[in-house]
N, C-alpha and C. Protein backbone atom coordinates (compact mmCIF):
# COMPACT_ATOMS: atom_id res chain seq x y z
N UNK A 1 179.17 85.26 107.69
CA UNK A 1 177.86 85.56 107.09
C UNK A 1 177.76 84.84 105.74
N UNK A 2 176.39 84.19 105.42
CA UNK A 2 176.42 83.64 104.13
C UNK A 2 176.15 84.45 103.17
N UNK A 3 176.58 84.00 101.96
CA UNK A 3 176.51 84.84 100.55
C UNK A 3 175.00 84.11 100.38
N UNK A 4 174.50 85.21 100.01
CA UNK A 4 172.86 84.55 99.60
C UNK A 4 172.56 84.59 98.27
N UNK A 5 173.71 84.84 97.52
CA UNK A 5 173.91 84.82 96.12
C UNK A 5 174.21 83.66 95.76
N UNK A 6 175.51 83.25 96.50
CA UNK A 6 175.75 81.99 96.17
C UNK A 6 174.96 80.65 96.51
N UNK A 7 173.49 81.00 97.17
CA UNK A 7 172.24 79.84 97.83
C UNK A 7 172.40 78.84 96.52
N UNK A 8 172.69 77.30 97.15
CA UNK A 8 172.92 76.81 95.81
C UNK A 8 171.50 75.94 96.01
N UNK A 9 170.23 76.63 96.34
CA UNK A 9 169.26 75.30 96.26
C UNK A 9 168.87 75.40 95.00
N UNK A 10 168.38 76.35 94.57
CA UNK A 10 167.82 76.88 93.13
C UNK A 10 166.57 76.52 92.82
N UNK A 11 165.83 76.45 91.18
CA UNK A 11 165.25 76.21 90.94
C UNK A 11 165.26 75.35 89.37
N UNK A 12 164.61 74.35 89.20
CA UNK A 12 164.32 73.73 88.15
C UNK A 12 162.80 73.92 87.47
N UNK A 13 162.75 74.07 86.00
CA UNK A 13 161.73 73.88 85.22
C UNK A 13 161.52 72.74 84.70
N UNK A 14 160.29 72.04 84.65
CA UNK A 14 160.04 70.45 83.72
C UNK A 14 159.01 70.76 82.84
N UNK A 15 158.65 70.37 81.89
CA UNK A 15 157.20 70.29 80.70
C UNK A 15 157.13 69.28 80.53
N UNK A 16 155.71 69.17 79.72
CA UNK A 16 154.73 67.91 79.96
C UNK A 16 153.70 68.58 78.50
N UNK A 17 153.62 67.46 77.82
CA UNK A 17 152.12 68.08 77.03
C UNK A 17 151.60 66.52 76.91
N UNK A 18 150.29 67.11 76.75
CA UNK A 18 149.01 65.75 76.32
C UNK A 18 148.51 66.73 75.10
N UNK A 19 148.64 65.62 74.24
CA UNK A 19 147.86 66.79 72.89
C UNK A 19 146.66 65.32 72.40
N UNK A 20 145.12 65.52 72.27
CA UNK A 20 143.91 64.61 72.47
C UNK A 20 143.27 65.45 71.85
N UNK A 21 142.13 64.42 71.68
CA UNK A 21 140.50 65.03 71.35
C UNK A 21 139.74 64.64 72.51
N UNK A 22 139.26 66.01 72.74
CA UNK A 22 138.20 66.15 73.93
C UNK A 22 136.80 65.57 74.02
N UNK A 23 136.85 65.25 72.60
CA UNK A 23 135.01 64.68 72.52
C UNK A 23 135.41 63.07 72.50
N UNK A 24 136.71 62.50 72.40
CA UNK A 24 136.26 60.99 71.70
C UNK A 24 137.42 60.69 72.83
N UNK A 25 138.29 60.98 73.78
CA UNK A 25 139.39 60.66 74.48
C UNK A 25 140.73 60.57 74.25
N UNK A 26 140.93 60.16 72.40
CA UNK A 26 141.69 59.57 71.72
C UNK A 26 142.86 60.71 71.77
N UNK A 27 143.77 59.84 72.90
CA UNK A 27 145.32 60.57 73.23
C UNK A 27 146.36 60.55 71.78
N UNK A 28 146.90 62.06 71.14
CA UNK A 28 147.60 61.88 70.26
C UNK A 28 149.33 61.84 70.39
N UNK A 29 149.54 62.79 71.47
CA UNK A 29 150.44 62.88 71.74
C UNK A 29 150.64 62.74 73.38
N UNK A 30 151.84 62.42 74.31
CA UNK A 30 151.96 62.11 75.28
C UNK A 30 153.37 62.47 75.98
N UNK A 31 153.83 63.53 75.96
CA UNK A 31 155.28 62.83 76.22
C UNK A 31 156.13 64.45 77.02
N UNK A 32 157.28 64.71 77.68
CA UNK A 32 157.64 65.45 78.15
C UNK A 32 158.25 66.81 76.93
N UNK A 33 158.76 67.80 77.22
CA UNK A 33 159.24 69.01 76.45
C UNK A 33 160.53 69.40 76.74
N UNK A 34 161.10 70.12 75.96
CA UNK A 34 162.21 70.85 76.06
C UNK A 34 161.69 72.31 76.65
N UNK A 35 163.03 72.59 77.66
CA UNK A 35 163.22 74.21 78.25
C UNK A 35 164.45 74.72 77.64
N UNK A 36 163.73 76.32 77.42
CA UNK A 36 164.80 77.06 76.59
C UNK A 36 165.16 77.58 77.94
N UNK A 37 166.42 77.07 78.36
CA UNK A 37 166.51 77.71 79.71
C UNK A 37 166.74 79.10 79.89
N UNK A 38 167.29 79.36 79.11
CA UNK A 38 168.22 81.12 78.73
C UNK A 38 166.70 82.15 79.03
N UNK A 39 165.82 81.71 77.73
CA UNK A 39 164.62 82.62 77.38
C UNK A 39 163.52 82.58 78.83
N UNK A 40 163.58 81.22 79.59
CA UNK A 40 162.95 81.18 80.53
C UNK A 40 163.46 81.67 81.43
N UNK A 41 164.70 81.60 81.96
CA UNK A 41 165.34 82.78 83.11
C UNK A 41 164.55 84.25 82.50
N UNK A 42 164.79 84.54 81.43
CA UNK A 42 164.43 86.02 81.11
C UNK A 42 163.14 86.28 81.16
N UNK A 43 162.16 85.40 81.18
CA UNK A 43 161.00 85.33 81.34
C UNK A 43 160.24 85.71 82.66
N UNK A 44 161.19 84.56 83.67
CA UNK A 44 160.77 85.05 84.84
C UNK A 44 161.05 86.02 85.67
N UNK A 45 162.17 86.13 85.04
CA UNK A 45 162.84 87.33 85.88
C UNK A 45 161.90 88.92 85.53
N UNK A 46 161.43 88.97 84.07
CA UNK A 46 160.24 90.17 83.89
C UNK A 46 159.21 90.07 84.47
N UNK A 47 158.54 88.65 84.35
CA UNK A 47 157.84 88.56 85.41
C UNK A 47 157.64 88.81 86.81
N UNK A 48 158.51 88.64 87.51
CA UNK A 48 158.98 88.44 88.84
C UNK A 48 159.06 90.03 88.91
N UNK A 49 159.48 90.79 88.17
CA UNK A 49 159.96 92.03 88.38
C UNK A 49 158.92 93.27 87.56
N UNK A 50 157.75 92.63 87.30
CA UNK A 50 156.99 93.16 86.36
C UNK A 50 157.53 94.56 85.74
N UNK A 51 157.61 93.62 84.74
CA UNK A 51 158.09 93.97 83.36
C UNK A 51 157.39 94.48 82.33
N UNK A 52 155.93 93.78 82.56
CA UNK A 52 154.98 94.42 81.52
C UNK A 52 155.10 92.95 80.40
N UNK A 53 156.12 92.08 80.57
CA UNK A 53 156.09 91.36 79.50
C UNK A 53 157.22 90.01 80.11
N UNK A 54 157.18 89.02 79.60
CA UNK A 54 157.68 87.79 79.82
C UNK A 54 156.87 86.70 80.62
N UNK A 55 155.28 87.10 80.22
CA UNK A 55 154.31 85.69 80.85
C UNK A 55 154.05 85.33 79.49
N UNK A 56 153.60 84.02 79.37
CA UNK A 56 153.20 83.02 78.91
C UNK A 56 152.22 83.52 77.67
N UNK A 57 152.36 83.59 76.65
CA UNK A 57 150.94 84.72 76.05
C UNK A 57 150.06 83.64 74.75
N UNK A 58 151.49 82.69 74.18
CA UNK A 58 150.47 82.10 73.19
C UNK A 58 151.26 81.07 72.65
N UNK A 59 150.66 79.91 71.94
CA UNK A 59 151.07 78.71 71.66
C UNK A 59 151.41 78.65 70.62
N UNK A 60 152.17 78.40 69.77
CA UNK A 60 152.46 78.15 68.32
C UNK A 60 152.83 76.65 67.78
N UNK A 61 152.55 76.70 66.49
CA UNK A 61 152.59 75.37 65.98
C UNK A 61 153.22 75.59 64.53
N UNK A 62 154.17 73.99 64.63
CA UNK A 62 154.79 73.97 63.36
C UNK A 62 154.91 72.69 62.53
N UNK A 63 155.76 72.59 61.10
CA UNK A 63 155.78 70.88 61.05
C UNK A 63 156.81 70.95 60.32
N UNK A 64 157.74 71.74 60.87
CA UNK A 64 159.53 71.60 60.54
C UNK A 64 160.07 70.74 61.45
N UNK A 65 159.36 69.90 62.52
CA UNK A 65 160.51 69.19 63.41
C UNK A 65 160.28 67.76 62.99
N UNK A 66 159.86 67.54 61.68
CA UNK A 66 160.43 66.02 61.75
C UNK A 66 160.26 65.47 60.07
N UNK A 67 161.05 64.65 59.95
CA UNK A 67 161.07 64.11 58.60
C UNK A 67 160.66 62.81 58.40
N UNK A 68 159.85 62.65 57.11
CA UNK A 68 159.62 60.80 57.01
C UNK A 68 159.83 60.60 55.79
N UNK A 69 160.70 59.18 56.07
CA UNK A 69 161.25 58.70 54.56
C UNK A 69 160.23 57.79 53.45
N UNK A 70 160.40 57.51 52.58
CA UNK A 70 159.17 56.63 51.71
C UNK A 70 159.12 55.93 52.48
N UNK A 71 159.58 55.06 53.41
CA UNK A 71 159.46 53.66 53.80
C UNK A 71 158.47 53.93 55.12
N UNK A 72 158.34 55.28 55.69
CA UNK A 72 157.55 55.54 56.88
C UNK A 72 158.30 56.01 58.04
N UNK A 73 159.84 55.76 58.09
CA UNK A 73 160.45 55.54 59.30
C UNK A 73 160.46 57.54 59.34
N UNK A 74 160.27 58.08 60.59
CA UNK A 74 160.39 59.09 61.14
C UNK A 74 161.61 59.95 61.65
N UNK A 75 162.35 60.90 61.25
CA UNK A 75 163.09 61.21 62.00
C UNK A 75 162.89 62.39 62.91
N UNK A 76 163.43 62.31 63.75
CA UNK A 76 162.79 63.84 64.83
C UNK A 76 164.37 64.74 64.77
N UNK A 77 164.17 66.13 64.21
CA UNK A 77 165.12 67.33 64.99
C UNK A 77 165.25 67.29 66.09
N UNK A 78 166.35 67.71 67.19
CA UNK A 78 166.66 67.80 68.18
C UNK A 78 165.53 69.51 68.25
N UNK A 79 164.81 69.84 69.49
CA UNK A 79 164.40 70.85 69.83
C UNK A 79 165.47 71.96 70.10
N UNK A 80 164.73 73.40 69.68
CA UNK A 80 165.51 74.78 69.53
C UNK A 80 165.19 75.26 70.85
N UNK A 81 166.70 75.05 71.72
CA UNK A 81 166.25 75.43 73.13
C UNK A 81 167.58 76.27 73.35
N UNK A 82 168.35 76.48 72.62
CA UNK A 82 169.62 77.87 72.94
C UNK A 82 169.60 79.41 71.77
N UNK A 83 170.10 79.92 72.44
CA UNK A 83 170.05 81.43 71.49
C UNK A 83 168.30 82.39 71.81
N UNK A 84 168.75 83.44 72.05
CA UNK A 84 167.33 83.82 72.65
C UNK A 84 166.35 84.41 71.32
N UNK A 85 167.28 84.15 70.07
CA UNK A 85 166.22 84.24 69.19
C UNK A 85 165.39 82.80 68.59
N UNK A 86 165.73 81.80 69.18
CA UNK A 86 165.21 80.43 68.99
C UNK A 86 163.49 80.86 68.32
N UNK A 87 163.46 79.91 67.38
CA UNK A 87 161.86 79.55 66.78
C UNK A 87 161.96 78.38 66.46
N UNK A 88 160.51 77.80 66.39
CA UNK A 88 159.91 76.77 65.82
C UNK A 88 160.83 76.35 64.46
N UNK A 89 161.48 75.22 64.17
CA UNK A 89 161.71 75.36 62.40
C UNK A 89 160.69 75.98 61.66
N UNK A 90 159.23 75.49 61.43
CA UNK A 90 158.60 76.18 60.69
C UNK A 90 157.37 76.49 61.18
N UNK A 91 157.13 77.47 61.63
CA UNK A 91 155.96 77.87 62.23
C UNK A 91 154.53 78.76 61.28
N UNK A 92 153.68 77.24 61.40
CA UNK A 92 152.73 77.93 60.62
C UNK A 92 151.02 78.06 61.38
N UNK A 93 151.09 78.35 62.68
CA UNK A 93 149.86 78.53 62.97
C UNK A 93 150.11 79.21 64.76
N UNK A 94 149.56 80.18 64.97
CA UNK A 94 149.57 80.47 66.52
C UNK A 94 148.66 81.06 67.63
N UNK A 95 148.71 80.61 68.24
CA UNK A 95 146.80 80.85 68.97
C UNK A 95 147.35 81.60 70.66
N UNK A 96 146.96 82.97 70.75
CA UNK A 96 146.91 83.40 71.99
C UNK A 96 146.00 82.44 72.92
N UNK A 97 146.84 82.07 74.14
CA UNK A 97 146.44 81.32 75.16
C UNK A 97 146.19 82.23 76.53
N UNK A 98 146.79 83.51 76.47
CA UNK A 98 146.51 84.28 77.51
C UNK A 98 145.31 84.80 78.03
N UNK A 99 144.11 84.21 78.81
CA UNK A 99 143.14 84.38 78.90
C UNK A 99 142.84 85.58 79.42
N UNK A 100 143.79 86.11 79.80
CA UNK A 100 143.54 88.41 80.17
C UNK A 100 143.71 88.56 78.72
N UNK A 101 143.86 88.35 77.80
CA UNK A 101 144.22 89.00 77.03
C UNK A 101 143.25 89.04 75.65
N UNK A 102 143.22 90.98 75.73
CA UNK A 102 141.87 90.79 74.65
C UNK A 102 141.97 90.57 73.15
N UNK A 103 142.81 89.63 72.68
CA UNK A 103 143.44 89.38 71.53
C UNK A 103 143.34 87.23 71.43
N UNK A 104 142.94 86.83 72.95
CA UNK A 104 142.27 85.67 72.86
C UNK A 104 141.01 85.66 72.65
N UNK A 105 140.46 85.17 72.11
CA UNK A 105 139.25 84.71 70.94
C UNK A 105 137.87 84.17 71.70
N UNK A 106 138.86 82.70 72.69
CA UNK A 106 138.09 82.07 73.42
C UNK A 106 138.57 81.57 74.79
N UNK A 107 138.75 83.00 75.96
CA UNK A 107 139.56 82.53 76.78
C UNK A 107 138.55 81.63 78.01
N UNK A 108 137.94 80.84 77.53
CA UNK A 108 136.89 79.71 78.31
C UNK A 108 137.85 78.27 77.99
N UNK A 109 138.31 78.76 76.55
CA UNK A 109 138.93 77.08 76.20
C UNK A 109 140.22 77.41 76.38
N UNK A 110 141.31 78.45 76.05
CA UNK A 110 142.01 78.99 76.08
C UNK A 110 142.35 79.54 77.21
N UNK A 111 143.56 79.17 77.96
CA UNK A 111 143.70 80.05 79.41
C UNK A 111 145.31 79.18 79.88
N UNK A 112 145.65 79.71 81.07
CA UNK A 112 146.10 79.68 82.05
C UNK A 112 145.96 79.40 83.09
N UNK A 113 146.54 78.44 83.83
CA UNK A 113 146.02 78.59 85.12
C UNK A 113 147.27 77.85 86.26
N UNK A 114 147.54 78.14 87.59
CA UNK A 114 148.04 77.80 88.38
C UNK A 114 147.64 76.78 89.44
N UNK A 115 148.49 76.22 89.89
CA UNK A 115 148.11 74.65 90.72
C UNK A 115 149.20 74.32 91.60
N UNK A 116 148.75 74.07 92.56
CA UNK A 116 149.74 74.09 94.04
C UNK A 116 149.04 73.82 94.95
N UNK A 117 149.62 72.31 95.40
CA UNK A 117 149.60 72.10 96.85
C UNK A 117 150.55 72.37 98.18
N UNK A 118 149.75 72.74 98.74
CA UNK A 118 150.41 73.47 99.86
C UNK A 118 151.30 72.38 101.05
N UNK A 119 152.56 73.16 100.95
CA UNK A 119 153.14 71.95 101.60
C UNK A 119 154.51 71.14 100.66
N UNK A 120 154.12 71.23 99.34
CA UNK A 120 154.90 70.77 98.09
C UNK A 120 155.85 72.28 97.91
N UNK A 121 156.98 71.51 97.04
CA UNK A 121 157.95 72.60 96.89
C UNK A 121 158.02 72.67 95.12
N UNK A 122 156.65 72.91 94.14
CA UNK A 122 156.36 73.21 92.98
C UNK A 122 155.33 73.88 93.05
N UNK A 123 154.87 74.44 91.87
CA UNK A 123 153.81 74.67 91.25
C UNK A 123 153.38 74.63 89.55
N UNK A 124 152.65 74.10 89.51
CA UNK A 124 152.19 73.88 87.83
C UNK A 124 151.93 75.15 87.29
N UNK A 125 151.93 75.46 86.31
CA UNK A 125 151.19 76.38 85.42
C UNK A 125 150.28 75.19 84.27
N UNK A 126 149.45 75.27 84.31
CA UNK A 126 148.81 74.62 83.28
C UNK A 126 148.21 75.15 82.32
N UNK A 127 148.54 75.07 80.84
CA UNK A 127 148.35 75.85 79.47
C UNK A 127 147.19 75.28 78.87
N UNK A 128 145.87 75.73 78.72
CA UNK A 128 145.00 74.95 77.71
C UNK A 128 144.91 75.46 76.64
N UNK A 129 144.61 75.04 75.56
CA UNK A 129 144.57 75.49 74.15
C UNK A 129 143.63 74.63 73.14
N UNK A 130 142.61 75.25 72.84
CA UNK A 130 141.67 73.65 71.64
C UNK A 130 141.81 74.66 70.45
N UNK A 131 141.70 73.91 69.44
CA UNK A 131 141.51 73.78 68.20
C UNK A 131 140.52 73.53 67.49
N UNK A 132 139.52 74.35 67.81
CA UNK A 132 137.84 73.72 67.62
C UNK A 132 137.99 73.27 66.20
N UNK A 133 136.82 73.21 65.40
CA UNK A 133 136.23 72.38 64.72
C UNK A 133 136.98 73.08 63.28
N UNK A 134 136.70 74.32 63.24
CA UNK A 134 136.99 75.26 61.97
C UNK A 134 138.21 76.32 61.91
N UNK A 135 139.07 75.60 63.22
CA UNK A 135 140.46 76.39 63.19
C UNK A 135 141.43 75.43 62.69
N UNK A 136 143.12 75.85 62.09
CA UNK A 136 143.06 76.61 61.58
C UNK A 136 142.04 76.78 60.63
N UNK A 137 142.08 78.20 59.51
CA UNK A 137 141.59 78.38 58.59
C UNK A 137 142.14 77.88 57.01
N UNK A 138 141.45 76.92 56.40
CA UNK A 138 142.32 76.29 55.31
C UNK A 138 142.79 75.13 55.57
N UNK A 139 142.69 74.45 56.71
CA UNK A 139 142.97 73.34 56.81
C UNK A 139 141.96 71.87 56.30
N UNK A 140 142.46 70.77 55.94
CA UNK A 140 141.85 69.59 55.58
C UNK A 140 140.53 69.55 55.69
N UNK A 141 139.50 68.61 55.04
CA UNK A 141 137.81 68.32 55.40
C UNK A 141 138.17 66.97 56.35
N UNK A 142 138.90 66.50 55.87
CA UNK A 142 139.40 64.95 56.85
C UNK A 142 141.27 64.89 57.23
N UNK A 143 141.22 64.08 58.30
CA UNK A 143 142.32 63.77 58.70
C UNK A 143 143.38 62.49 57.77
N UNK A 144 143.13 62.79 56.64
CA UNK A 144 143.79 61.63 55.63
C UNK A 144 144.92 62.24 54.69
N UNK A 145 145.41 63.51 55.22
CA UNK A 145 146.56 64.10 54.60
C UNK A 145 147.65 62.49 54.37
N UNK A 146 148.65 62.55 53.40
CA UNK A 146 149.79 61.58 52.92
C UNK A 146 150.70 62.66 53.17
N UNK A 147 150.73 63.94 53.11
CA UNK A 147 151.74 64.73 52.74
C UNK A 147 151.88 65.51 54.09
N UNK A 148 153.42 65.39 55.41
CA UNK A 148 153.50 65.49 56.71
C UNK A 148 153.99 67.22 56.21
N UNK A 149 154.54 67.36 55.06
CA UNK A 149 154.76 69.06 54.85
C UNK A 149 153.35 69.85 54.86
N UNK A 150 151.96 69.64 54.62
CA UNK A 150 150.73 70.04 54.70
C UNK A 150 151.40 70.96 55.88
N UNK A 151 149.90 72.44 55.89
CA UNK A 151 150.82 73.25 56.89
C UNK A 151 150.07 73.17 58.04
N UNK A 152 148.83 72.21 58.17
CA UNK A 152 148.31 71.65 59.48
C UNK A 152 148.65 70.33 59.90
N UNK A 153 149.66 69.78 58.98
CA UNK A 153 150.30 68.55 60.03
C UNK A 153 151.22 69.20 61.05
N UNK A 154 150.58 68.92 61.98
CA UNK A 154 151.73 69.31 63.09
C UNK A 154 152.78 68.18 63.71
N UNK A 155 154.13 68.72 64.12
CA UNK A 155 154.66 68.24 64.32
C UNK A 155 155.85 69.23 65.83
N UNK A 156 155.30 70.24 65.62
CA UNK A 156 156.37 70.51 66.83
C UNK A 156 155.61 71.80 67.24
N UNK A 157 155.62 72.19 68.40
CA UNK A 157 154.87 73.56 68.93
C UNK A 157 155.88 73.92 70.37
N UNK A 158 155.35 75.07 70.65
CA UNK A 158 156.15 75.51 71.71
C UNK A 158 155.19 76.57 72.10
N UNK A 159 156.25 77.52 73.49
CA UNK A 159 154.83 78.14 74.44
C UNK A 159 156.27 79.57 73.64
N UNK A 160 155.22 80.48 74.08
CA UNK A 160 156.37 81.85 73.65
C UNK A 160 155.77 83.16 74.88
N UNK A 161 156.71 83.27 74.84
CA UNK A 161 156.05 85.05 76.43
C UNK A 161 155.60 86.32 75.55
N UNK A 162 155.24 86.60 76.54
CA UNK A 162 154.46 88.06 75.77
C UNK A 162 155.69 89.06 75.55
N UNK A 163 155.67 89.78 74.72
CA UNK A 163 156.28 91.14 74.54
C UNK A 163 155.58 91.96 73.52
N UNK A 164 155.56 93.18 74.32
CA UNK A 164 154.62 94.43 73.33
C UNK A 164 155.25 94.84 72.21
N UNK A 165 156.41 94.52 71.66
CA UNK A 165 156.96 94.56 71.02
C UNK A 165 156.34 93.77 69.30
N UNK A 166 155.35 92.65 70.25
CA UNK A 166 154.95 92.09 69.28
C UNK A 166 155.72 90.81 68.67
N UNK A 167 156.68 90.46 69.30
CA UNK A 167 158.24 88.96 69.31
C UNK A 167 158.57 88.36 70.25
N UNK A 168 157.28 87.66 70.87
CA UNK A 168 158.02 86.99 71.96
C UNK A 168 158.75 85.76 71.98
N UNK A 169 159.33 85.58 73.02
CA UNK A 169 160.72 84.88 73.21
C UNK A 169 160.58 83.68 73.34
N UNK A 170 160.88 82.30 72.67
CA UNK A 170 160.62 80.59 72.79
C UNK A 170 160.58 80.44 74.18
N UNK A 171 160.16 79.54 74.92
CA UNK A 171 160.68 79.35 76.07
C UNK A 171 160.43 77.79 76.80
N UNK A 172 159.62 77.44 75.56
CA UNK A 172 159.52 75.71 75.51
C UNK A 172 159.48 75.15 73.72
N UNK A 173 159.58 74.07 73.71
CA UNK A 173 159.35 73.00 72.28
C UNK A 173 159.46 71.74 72.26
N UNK A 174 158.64 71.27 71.48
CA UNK A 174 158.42 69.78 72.06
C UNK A 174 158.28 69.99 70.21
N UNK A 175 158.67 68.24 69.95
CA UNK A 175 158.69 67.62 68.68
C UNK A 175 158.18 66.68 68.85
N UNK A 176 157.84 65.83 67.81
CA UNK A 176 156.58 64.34 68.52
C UNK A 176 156.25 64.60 66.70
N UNK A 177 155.65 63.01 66.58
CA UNK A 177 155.40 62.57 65.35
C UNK A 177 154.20 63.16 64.72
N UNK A 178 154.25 63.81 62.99
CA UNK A 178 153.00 64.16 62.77
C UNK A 178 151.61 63.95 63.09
N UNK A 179 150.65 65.02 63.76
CA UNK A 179 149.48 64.69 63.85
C UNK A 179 148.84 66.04 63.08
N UNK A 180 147.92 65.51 62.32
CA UNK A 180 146.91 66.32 61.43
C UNK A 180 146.18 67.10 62.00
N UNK A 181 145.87 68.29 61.94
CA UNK A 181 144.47 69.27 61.98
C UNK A 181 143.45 68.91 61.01
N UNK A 182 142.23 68.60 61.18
CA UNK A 182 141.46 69.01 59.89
C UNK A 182 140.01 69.10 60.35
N UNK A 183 139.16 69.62 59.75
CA UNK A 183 137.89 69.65 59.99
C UNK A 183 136.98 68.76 60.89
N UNK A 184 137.48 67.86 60.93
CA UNK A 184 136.28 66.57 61.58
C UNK A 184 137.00 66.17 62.89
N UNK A 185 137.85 66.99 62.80
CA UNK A 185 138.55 66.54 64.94
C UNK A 185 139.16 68.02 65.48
N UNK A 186 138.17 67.69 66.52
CA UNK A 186 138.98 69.07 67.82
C UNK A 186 140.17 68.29 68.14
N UNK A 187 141.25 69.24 68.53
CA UNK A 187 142.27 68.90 69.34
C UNK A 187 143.04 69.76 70.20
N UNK A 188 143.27 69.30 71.18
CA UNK A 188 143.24 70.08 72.74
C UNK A 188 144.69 69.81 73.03
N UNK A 189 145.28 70.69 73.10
CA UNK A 189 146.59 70.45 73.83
C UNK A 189 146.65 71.08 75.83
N UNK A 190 146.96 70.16 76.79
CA UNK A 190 147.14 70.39 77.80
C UNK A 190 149.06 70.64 78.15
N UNK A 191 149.44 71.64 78.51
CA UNK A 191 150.84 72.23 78.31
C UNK A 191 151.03 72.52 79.97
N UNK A 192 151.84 71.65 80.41
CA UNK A 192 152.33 71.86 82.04
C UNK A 192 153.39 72.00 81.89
N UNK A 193 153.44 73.40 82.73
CA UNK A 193 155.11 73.57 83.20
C UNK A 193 155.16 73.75 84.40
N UNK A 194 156.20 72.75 84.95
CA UNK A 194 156.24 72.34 86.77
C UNK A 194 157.51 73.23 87.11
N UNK A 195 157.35 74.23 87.97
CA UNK A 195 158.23 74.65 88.79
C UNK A 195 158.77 74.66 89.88
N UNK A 196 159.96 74.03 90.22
CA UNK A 196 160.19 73.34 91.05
C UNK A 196 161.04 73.96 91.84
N UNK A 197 161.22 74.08 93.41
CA UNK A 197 162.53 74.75 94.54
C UNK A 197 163.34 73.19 94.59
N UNK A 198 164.21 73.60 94.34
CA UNK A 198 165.71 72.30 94.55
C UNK A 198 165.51 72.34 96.21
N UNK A 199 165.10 73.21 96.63
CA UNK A 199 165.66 73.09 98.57
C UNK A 199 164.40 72.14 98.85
N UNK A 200 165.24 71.47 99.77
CA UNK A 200 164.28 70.26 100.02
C UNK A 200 164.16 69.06 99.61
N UNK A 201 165.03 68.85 98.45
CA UNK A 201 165.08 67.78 97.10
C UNK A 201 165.75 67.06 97.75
């Protein structure tokens, strides 16, 4: 008899963000993410087992993941993807994305959503999140900040799960070169996380 414990097909997680402006096209960011694998097992597994807590609840943003020297050259932190108390280096802005949830603002722009073709051995979750015109609050009249410590240059964000507790748990982060918030540009981040069955691979 087989051990069905030991099933070694498994499963893999991948991320993906596009971070743009929705009115003009102009792609800012492009590029794949880090998985906190630890926090995401724990995630799904509340999920899976409803828990009351470990879905997807809200996006945060920071601009502790990267440094630039006088000369311009950039350096990037490695992403905080071990220890289940992992955070952002410096997290200064965070926007509920959970569109059940009556603590999102604008769950039309803001949401969740699932994607699967039938037949395929994944499914997407796809994260939307904008930044309209006058969010944050206190941020720039123009996009001409010099200074990447400003606390709307962004530079690193991640997805975090719900807990009623009010602390939910990292469970992605992506770093990528300063891009500004400020008054005169929306910016939209699109956040895919592909879940994948190894059986079949």
């Amino acid at each position: 008899m087989t051990d069905k414990l030991n099933d070694k097909s498994g499963v893999v997680v991948k991320g993906h963000i596009k971070i743009h402006d929705p009115k003009t096209g102009e792609v800012y960011v492009d590029k794949r993410n880090a998985i906190h694998y630890e926090n995401m097992s724990i995630a799904l597994a509340e999920s899976l087992a409803n828990q009351g807590q470990g879905t997807i609840y809200e996006m945060s943003f920071g601009n502790g993941g990267t440094s630039v020297d006088p000369t311009g050259i950039i350096t990037y932190l490695t992403p905080n993807s071990t220890g289940t108390n992992a955070s952002l280096y410096n997290q200064t802005f965070t926007k509920v994305v959970d569109d059940r949830s009556t603590s999102n603002t604008d769950p039309v722009r803001n949401k969740i959503e699932t994607r699967h073709v039938s037949g395929t051995n994944y499914t997407d979750i796809v994260v939307t999140c904008l930044l309209d015109y006058g969010e944050p609050e206190g941020q720039d009249a123009f996009d001409t900040a010099t200074d990447t410590t400003n606390l709307y240059v962004f530079d690193e964000l991640g997805l975090k799960s719900y807990s009623p507790a009010g602390a939910g748990r990292l469970i992605t982060h992506v770093i990528f070169h300063p891009v500004q918030k400020s008054l005169n540009r929306l910016v939209q981040i699109d956040y895919t996380v592909r879940v994948q069955s190894l059986s079949g691979v």
